[in-house]
Each structure stands twice: as C-alpha cells, then as structure tokens.
C-alpha atoms as a PDB file:
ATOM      1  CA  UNK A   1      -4.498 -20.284  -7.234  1.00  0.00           C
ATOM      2  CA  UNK A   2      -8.263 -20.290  -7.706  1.00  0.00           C
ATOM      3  CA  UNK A   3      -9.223 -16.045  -6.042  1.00  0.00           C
ATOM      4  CA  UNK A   4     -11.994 -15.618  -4.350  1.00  0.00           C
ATOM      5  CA  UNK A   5     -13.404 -12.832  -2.853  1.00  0.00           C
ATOM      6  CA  UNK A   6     -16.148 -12.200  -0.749  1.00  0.00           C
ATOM      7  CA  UNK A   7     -18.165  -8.774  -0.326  1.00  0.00           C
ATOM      8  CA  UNK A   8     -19.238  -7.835   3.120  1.00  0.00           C
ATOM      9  CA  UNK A   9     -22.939  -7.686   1.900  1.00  0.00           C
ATOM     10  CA  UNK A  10     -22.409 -11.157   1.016  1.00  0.00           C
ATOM     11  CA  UNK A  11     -21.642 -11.989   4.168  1.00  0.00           C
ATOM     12  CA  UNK A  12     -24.151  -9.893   5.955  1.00  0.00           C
ATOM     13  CA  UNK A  13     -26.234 -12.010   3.783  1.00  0.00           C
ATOM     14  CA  UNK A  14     -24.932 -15.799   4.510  1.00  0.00           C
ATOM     15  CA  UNK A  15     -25.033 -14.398   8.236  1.00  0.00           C
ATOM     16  CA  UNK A  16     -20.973 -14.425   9.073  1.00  0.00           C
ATOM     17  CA  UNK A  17     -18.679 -11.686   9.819  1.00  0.00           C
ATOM     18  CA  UNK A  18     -15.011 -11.764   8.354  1.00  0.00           C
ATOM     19  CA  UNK A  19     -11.887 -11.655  10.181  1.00  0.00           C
ATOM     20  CA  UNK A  20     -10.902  -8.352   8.120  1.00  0.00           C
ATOM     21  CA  UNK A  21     -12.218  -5.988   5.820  1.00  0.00           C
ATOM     22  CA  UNK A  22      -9.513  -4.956   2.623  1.00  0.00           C
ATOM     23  CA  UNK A  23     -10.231  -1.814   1.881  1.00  0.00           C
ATOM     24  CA  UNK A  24      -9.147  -1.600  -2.092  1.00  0.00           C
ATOM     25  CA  UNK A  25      -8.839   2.641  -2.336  1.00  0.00           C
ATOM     26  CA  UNK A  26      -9.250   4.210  -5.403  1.00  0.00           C
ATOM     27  CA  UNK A  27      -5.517   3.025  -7.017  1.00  0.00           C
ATOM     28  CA  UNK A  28      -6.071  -0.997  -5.808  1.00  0.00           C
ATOM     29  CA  UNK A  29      -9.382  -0.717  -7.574  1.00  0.00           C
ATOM     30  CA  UNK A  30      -9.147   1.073 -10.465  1.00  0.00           C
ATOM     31  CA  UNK A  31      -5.477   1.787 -11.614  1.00  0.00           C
ATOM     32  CA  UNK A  32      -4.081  -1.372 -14.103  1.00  0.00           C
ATOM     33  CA  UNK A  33      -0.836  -1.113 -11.911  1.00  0.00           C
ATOM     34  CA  UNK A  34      -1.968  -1.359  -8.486  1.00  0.00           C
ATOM     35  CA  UNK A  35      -5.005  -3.729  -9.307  1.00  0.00           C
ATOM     36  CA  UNK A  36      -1.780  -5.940  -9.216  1.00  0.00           C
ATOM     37  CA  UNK A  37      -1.087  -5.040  -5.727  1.00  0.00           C
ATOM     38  CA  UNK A  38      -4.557  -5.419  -4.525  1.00  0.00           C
ATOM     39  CA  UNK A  39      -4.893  -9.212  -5.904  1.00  0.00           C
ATOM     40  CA  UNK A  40      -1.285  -9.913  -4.154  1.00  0.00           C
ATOM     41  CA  UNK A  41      -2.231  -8.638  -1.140  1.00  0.00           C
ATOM     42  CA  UNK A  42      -5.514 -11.150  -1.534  1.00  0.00           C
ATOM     43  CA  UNK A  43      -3.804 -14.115  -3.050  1.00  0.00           C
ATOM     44  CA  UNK A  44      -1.539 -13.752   0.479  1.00  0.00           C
ATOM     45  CA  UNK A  45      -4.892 -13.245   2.997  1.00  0.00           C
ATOM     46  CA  UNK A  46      -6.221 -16.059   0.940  1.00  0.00           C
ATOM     47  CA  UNK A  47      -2.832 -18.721   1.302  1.00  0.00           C
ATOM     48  CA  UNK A  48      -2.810 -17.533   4.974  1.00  0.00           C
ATOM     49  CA  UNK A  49      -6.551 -18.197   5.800  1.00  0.00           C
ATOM     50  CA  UNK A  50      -7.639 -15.168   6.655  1.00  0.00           C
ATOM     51  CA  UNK A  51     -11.480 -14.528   6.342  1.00  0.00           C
ATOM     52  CA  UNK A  52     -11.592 -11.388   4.396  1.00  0.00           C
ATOM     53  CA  UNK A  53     -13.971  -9.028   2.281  1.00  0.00           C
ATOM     54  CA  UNK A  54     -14.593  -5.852   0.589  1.00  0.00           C
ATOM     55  CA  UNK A  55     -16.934  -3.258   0.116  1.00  0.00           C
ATOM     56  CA  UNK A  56     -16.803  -3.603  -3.590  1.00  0.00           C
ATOM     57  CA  UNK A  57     -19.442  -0.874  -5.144  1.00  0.00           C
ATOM     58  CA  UNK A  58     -20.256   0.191  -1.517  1.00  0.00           C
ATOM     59  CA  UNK A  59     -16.327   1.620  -1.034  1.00  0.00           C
ATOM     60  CA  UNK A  60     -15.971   5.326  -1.928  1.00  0.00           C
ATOM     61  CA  UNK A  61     -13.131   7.127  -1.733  1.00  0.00           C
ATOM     62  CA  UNK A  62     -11.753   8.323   1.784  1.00  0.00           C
ATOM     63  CA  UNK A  63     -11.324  11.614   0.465  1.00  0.00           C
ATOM     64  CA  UNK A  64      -7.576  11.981   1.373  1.00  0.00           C
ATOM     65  CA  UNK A  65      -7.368  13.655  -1.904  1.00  0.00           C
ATOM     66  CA  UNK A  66      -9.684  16.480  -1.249  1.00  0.00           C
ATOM     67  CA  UNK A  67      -8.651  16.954   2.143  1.00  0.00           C
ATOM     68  CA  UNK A  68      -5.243  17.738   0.806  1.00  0.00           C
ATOM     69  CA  UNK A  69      -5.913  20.196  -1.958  1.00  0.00           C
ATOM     70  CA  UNK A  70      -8.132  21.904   0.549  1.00  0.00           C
ATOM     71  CA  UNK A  71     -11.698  20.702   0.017  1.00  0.00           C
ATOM     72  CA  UNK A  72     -12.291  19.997   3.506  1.00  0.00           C
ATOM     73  CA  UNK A  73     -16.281  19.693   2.735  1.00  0.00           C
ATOM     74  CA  UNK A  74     -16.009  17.296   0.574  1.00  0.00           C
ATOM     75  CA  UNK A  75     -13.822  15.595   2.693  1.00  0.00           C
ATOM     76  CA  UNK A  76     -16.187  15.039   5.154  1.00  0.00           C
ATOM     77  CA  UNK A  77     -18.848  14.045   2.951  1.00  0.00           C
ATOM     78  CA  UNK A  78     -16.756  11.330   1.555  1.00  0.00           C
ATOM     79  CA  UNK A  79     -15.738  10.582   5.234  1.00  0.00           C
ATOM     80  CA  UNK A  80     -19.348  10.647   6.253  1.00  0.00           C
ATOM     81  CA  UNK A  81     -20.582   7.977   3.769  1.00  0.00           C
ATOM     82  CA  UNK A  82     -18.070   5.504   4.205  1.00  0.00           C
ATOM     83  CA  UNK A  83     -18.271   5.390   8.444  1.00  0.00           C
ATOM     84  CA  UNK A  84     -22.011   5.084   8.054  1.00  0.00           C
ATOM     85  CA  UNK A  85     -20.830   2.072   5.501  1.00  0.00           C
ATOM     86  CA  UNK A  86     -19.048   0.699   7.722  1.00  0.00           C
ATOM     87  CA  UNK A  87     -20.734   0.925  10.696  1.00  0.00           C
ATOM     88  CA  UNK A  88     -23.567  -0.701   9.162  1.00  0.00           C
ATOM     89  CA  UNK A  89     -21.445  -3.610   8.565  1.00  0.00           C
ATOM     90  CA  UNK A  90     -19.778  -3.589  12.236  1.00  0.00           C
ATOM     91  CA  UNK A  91     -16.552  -3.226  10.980  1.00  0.00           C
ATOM     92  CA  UNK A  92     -13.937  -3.315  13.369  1.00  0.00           C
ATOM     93  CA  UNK A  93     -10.276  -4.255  11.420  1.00  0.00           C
ATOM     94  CA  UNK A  94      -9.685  -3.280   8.214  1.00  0.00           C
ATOM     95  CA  UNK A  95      -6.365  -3.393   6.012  1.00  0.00           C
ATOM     96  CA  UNK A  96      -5.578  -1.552   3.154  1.00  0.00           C
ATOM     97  CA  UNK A  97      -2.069  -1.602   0.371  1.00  0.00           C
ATOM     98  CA  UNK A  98      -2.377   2.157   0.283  1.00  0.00           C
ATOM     99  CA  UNK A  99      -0.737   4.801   3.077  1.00  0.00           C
ATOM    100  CA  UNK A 100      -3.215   7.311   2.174  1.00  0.00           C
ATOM    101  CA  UNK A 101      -6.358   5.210   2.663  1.00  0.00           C
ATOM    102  CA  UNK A 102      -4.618   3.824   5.538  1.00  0.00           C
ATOM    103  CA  UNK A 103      -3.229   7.950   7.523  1.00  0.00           C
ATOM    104  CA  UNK A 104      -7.107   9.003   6.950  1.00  0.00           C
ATOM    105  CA  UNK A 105      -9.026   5.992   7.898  1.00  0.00           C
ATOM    106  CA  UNK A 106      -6.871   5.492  11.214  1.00  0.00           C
ATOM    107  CA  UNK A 107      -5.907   9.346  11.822  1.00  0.00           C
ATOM    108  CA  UNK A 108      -8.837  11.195  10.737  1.00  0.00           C
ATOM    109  CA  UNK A 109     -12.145   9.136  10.921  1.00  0.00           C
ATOM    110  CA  UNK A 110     -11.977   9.016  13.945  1.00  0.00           C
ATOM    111  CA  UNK A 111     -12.920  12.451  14.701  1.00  0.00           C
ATOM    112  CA  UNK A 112     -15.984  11.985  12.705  1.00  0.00           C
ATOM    113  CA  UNK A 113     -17.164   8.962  14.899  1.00  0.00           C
ATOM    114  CA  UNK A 114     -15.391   6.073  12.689  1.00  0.00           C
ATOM    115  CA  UNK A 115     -13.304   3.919  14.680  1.00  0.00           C
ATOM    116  CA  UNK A 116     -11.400   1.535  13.119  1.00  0.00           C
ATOM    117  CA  UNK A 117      -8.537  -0.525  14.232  1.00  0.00           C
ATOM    118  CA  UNK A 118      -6.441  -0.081  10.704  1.00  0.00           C
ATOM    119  CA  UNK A 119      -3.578  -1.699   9.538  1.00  0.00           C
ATOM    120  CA  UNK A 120      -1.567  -1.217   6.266  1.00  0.00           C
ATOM    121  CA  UNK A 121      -0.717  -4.567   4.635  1.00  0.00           C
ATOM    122  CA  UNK A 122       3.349  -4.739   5.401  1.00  0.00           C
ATOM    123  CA  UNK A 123       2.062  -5.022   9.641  1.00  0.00           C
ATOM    124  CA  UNK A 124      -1.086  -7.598   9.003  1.00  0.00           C
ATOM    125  CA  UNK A 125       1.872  -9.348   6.703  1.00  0.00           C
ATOM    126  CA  UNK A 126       4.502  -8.781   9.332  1.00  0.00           C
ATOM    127  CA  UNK A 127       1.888  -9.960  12.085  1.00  0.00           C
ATOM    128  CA  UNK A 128       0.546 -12.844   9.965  1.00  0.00           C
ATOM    129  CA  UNK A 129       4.551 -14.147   9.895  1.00  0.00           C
ATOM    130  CA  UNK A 130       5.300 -13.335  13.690  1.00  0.00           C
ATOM    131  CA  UNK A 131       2.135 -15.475  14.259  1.00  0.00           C
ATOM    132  CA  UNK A 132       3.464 -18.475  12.137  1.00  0.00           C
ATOM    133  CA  UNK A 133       0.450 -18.036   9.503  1.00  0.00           C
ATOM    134  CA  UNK A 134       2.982 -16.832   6.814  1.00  0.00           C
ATOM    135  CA  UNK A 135       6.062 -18.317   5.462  1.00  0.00           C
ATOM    136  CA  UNK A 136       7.981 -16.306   3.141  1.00  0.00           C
ATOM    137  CA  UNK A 137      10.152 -18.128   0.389  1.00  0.00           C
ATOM    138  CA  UNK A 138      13.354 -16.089  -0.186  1.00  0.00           C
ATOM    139  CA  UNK A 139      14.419 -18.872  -3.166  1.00  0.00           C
ATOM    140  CA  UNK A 140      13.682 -16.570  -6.418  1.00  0.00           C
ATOM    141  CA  UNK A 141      15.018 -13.334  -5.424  1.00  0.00           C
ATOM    142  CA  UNK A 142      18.383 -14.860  -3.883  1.00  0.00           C
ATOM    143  CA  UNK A 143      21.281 -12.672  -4.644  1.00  0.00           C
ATOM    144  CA  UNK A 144      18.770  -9.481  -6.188  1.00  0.00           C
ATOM    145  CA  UNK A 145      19.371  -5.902  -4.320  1.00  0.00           C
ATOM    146  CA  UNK A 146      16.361  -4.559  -3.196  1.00  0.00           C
ATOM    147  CA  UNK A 147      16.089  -0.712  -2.552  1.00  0.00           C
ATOM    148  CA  UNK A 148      13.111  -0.038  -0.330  1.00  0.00           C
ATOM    149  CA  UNK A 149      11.517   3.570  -0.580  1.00  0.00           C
ATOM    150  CA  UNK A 150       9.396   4.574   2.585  1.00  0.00           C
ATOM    151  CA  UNK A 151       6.244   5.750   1.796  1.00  0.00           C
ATOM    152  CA  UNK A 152       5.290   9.388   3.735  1.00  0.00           C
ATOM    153  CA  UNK A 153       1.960   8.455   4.479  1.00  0.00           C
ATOM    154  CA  UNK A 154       3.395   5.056   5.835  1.00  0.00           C
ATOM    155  CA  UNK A 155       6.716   6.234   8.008  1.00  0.00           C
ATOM    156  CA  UNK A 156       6.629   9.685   8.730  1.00  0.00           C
ATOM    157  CA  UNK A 157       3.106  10.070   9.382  1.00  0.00           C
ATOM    158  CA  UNK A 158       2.277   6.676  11.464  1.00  0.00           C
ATOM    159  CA  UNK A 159       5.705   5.623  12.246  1.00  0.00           C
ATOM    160  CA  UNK A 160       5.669   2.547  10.393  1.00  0.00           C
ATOM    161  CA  UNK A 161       9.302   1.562   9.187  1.00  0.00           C
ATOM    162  CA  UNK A 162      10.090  -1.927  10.254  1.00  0.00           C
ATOM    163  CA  UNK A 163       7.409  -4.061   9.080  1.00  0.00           C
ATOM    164  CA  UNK A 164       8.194  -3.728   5.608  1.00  0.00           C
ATOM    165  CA  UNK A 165      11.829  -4.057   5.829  1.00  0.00           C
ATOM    166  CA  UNK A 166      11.454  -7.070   7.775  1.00  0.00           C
ATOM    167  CA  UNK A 167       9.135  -8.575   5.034  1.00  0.00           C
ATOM    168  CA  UNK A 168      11.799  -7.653   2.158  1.00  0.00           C
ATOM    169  CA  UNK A 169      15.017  -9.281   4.614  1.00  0.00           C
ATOM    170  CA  UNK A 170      13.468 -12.367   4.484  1.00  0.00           C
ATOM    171  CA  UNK A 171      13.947 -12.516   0.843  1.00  0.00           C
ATOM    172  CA  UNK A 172      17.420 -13.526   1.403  1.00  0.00           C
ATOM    173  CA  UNK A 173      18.221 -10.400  -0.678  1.00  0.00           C
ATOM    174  CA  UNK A 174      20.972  -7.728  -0.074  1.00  0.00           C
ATOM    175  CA  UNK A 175      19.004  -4.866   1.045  1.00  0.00           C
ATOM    176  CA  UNK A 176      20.448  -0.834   0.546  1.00  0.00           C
ATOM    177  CA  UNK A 177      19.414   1.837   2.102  1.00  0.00           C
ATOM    178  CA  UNK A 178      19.008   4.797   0.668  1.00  0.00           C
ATOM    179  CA  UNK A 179      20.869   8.219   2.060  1.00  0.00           C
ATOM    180  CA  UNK A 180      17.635   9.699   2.673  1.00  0.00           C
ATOM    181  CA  UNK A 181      15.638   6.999   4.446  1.00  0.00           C
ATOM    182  CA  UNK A 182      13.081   6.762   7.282  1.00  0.00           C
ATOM    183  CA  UNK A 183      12.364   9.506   9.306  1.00  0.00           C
ATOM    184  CA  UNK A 184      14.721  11.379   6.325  1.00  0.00           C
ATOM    185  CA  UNK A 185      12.956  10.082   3.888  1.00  0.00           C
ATOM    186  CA  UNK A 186      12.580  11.742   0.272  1.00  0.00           C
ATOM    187  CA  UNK A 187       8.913  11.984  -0.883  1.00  0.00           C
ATOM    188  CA  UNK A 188       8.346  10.218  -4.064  1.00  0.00           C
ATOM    189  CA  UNK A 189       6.782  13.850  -5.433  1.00  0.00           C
ATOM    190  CA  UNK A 190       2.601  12.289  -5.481  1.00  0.00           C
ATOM    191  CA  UNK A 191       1.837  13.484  -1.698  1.00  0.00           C
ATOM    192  CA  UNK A 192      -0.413  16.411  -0.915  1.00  0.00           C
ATOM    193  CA  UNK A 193      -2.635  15.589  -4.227  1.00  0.00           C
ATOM    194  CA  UNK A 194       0.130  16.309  -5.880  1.00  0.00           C
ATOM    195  CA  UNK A 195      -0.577  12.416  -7.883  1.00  0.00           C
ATOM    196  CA  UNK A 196      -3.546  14.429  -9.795  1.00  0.00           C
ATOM    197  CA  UNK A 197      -1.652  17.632 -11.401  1.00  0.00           C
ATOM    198  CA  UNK A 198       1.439  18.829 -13.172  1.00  0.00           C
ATOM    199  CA  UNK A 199       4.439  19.539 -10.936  1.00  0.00           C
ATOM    200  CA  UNK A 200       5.036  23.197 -10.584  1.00  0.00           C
ATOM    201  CA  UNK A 201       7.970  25.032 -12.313  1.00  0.00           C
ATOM    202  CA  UNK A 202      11.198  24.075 -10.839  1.00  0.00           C
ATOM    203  CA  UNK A 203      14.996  22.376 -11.636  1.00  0.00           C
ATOM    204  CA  UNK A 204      14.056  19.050 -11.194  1.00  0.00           C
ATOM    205  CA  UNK A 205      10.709  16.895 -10.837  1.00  0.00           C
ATOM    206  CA  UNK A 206      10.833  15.458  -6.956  1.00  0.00           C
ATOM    207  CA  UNK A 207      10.454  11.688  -8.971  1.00  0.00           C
ATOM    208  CA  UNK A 208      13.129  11.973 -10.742  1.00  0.00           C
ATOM    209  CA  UNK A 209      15.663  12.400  -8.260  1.00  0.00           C
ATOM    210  CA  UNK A 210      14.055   9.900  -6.051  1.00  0.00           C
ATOM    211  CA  UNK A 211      14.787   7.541  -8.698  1.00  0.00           C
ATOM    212  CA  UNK A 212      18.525   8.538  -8.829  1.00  0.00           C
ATOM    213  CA  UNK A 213      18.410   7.604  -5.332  1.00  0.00           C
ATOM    214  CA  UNK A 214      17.611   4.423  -5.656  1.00  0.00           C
ATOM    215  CA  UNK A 215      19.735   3.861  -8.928  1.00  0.00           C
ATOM    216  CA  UNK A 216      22.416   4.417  -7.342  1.00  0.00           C
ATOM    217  CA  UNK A 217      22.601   1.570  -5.820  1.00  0.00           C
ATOM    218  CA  UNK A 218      22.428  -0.629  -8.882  1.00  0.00           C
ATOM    219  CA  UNK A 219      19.079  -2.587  -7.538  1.00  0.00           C
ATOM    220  CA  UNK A 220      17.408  -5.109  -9.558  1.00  0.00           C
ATOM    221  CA  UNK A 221      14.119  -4.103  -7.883  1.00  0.00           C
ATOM    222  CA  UNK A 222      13.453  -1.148  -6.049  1.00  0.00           C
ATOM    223  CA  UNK A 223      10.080  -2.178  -3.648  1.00  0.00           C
ATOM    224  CA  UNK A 224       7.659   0.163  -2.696  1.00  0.00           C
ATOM    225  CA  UNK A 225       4.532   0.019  -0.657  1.00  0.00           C
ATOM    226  CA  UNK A 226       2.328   2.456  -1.813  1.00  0.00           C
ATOM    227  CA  UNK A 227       0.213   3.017  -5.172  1.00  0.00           C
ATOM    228  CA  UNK A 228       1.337   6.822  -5.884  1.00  0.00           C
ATOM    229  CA  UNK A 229       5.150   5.538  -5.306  1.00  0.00           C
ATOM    230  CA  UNK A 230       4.461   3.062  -7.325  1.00  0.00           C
ATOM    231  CA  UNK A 231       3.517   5.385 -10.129  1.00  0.00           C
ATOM    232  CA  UNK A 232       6.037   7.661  -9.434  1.00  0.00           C
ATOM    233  CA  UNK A 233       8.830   5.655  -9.088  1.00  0.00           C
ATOM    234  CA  UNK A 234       8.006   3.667 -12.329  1.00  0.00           C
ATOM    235  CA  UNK A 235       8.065   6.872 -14.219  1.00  0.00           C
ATOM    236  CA  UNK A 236      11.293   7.838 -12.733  1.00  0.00           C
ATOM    237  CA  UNK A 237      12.603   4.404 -14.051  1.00  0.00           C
ATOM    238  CA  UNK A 238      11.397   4.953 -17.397  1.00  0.00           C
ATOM    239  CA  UNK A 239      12.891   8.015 -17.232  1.00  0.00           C
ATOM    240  CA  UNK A 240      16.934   6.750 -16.860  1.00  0.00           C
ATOM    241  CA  UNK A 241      15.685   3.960 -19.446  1.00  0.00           C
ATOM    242  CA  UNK A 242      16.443   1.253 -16.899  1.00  0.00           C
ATOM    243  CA  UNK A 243      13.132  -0.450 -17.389  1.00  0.00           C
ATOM    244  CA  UNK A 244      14.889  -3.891 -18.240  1.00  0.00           C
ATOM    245  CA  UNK A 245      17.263  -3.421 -15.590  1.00  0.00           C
ATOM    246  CA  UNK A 246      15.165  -2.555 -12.606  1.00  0.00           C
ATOM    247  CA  UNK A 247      11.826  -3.769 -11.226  1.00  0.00           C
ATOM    248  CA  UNK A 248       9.413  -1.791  -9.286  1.00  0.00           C
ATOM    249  CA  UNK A 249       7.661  -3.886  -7.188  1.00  0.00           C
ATOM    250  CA  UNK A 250       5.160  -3.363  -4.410  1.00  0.00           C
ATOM    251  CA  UNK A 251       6.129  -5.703  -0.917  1.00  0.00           C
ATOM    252  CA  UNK A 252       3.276  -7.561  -1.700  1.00  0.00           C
ATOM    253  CA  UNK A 253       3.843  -8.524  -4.956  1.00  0.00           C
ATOM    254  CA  UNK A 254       7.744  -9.745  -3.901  1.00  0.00           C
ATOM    255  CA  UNK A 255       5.883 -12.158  -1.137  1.00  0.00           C
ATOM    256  CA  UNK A 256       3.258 -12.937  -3.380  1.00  0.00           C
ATOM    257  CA  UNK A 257       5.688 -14.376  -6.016  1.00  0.00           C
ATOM    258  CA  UNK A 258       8.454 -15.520  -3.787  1.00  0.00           C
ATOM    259  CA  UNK A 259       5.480 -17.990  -2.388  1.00  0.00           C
ATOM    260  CA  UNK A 260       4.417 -18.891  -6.088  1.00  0.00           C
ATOM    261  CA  UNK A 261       0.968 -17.575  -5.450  1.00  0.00           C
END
C-alpha cells in the first residue's frame, strides 16, 4: 500500500479540514523504532478512510519531558507554541501512538487554553472497529501468546485499559496477563524523563524485571503501546537473549500486519 500523507498546511491550502490530526511526538518522528509505529498507525487511518494529517515541521514537542524533570518554563513554552499551532489550524481531534503526547495534550493543555478532544490510537482503533470501519484479521498470529504491558501514561493516568486488549483478543491469540497488570501495573522504568538518563544506583534496572515479567509467560510477542516501552522492553529482551524468541511489537503494528497492510 501506496502512503500518503497530508500536512494540515496542505490542507489549509486546498481549502479542506481533515477528520483527525496524528500527532507524530518526538519518538513516532524521529526514533528508527517507533517511525515503525507511526506509519502503522497511518497505513490503518489510511485502509479505514479516515481523512487525516500532520503538523510535520510545524509539530514541536509537548514538553512532557521537561515538565517531568522539573522545567516547568519550558514546559509552557513548548505548550504555548503548539496550542497557538493548533488553534490556527482549528484543530479539534487529534490522535497520537504515544501516552505521553497523549496525558499532556488531553490533561494539561487545557489549562493553557488548548482544548483538544484527544485520543490515543488503541480507542480511535477500538472505535474505528465498534463502528464497522475496521476489520481485524486474526489469521497470522493464530496460536502466538501475546503479553500486553500497560503503558502508565495510558492506564493509570487516563484509565485506558480495555481498548487495547480488545484490539490484541481479536487476534485469535492466547492472551496472559501479567501479575502486575492494570491499575497494578509495573512501569517499564522510561516514565518521569527517566527515557533520557542513566538509571540511578540500585539492585536491579526497573526494565529488566519488567521483562522477566513478561518472559515468564513464554510469549512469542510481548505488545506494547507506547514508544519508551517499546524501547525499554526491547532492551530488556536483548537482555535474557530472547531476541529470536520474542517479538516486541507495538498494537499497531500487530493490526497493521494481521491486515497485510
């Protein structure tokens, strides 16, 4: 499949206004891993014919980095650009693959005047297949074991459990659950900007028994839905040397190839 994608000032310039705006982040855009993500969550808009767009050079970062290690003035200066972005565009729904992009734009814009309905891709996906607009093929992943790892930024902080659960079940996988799961969920070890320095001085890096976690359960893929998991999780992988064993995958990426896209 043929990917195209639009930029909102292309639009603005051919005079129409998308259905959504995909907000990349920093990870989607720039990291080699998650650039993956980002063109499975478009190949998927793209099958389901949604009218989408990006910022492209116009995004900046939301600044949920600096607002947790403490530079709340940059923070807001980040925050600041992107709502005036935005709001020049009249953007009113925007999805995003990453947790973090998706707590700050939907949490904490809005008490700097940007208002945003905001949706992480598992509920636009989960939405999209409620709605009829998305089938999901379970064919190539019969009979794999999927562990899925809840993201913080994506369950604990906004509640959102179910939608990417019921994405993976319709797989026609077996699906474990880890011991600490949902509302007990472990952190992968990335939150807090803790993705951009070296782990403190400890027993054990948070990753790395994460990873145990999950290997327990002998998955062939263990599905994520966040760029920092991602990361982390990988690592942790590499770590056990299970790297030909065990997949990491993001949810998009398992609906993206179980639908040949």
């Amino acid at each position: 499949m043929e990917l195209k994608v639009k930029t909102m000032a292309e639009c603005t310039a051919a005079g129409t206004t998308p259905e959504v705006l995909f907000w990349t982040g920093c990870a989607g855009s720039f990291d080699q891993r998650a650039q993956k993500v980002t063109r499975a969550v478009a190949k998927i808009l793209q099958h389901c014919g949604i009218d989408f767009a990006v910022l492209g050079t116009e995004e900046n970062c939301t600044g949920d980095p600096a607002k947790r290690a403490g530079n709340e003035f940059l923070f807001q200066m980040q925050a600041m650009m992107n709502i005036q972005v935005l709001d020049q565009y009249k953007v009113q729904r925007i999805v995003t693959a990453c947790p973090h992009c998706f707590n700050t734009l939907r949490n904490e814009y809005p008490a700097l005047g940007g208002n945003y309905e905001v949706l992480h891709h598992s509920m636009l996906l989960q939405q999209l297949l409620n709605e009829g607009r998305l089938s999901i093929q379970g064919g190539r992943f019969m009979g794999k074991k999927i562990v899925y790892h809840d993201a913080c930024y994506l369950g604990r902080a906004n509640n959102v459990y179910e939608a990417p659960r019921l994405l993976i079940e319709k797989l026609d996988v077996e699906m474990a659950e880890m011991r600490r799961s949902r509302s007990n969920g472990l952190c992968c070890g990335a939150g807090g900007a803790q993705m951009f320095k070296e782990p403190e001085k400890g027993n054990r890096d948070v990753n790395i028994e994460r990873t145990e976690e999950a290997l327990a359960h002998a998955p062939t893929h263990v599905a994520v839905a966040c760029p920092f998991c991602m990361t982390m999780m990988t690592d942790g992988v590499k770590h056990f040397e299970k790297e030909e064993q065990v997949q990491v995958m993001d949810v998009a990426e398992l609906i993206a190839k179980a639908n040949d896209l």
